[in-house]
Structures are given as C-alpha cells and as structure tokens.
Protein backbone atom coordinates (compact mmCIF):
# COMPACT_ATOMS: atom_id res chain seq x y z
CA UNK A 1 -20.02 30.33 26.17
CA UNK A 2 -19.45 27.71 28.66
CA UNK A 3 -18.96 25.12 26.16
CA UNK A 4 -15.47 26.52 24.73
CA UNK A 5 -13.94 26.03 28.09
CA UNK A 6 -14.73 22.12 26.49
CA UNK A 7 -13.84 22.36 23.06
CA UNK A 8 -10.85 24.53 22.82
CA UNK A 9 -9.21 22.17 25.33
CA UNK A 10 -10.11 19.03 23.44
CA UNK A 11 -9.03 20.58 19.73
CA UNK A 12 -5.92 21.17 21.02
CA UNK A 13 -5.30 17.56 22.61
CA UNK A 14 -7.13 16.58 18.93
CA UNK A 15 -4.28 18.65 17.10
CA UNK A 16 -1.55 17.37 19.36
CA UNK A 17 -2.23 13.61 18.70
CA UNK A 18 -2.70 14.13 15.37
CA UNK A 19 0.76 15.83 15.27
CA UNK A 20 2.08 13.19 17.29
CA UNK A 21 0.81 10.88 14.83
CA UNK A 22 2.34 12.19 11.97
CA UNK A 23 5.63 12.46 13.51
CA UNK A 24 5.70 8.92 14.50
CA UNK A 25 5.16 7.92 10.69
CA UNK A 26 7.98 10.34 9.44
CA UNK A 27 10.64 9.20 11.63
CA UNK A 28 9.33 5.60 11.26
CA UNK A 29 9.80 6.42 7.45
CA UNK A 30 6.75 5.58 6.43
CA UNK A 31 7.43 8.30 3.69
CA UNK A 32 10.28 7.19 2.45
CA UNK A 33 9.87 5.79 -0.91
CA UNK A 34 6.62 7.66 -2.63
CA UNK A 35 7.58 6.60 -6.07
CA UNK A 36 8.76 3.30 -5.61
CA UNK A 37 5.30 1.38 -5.86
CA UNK A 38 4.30 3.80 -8.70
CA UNK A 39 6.97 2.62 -10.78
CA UNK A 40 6.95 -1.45 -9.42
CA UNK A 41 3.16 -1.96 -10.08
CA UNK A 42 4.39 -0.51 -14.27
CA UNK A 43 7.10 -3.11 -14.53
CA UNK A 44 6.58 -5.90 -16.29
CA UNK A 45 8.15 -9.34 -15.17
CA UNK A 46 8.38 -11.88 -17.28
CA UNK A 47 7.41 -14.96 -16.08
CA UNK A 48 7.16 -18.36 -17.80
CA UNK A 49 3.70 -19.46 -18.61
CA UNK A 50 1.95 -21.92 -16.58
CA UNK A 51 1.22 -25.72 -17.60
CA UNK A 52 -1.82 -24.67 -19.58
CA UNK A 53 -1.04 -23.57 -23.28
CA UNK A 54 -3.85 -20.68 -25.11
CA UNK A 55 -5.89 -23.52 -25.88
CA UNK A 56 -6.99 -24.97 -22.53
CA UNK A 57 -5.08 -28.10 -22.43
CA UNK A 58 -2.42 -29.44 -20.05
CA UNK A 59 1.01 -29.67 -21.76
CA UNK A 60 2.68 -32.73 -21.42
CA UNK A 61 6.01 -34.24 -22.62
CA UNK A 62 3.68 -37.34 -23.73
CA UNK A 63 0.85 -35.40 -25.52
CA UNK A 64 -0.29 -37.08 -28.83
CA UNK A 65 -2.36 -34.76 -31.14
C-alpha cells in the first residue's frame, strides 16, 4: 500500500510531461503538413541523366565509335 503514495505521484508528473510534450510539438507545428511528404516522396522529377549513357561509358563531345 505504501508504494502508491510513490507511483500515483510519479504517473501523474509522467502524464504531465508527456502532455507538455505534445503541446510543445503542436504549437511548434510539428503537425502541420501530414500529407505533404506522402505526396513529395510519389513525385517524380525529372532530372537529366548523368555523364554515363546505359552502356557504361563516359559521353564525350570527342567520342569515336
């Protein structure tokens, strides 16, 4: 019985950080924009290809084949 006089105490400075924790991320908004990386890692950019071509060599203006 003695030990509630411990834990009910510390749940409730457990539940009050944990509350001040989430608080501090809402106002920071670190829930803002939920669907935004969803949708950014899906879209495709287009880049230019690199120097190397689908067969392994180095494209050059001065290539002879």
């Amino acid at each position: 019985m003695d030990i509630l006089y411990l834990l009910i105490p510390l749940s409730l400075v457990f539940v009050a950080a944990i509350a001040g924790v989430f608080l501090w991320a809402v106002r920071s908004g670190q829930f803002e924009d939920m669907e935004g990386p969803a949708h950014r890692i899906l879209m495709d950019d287009d880049l230019e290809p690199g120097p190397r071509d689908t067969g392994g060599r180095i494209k050059s203006d001065n290539n002879v084949d």
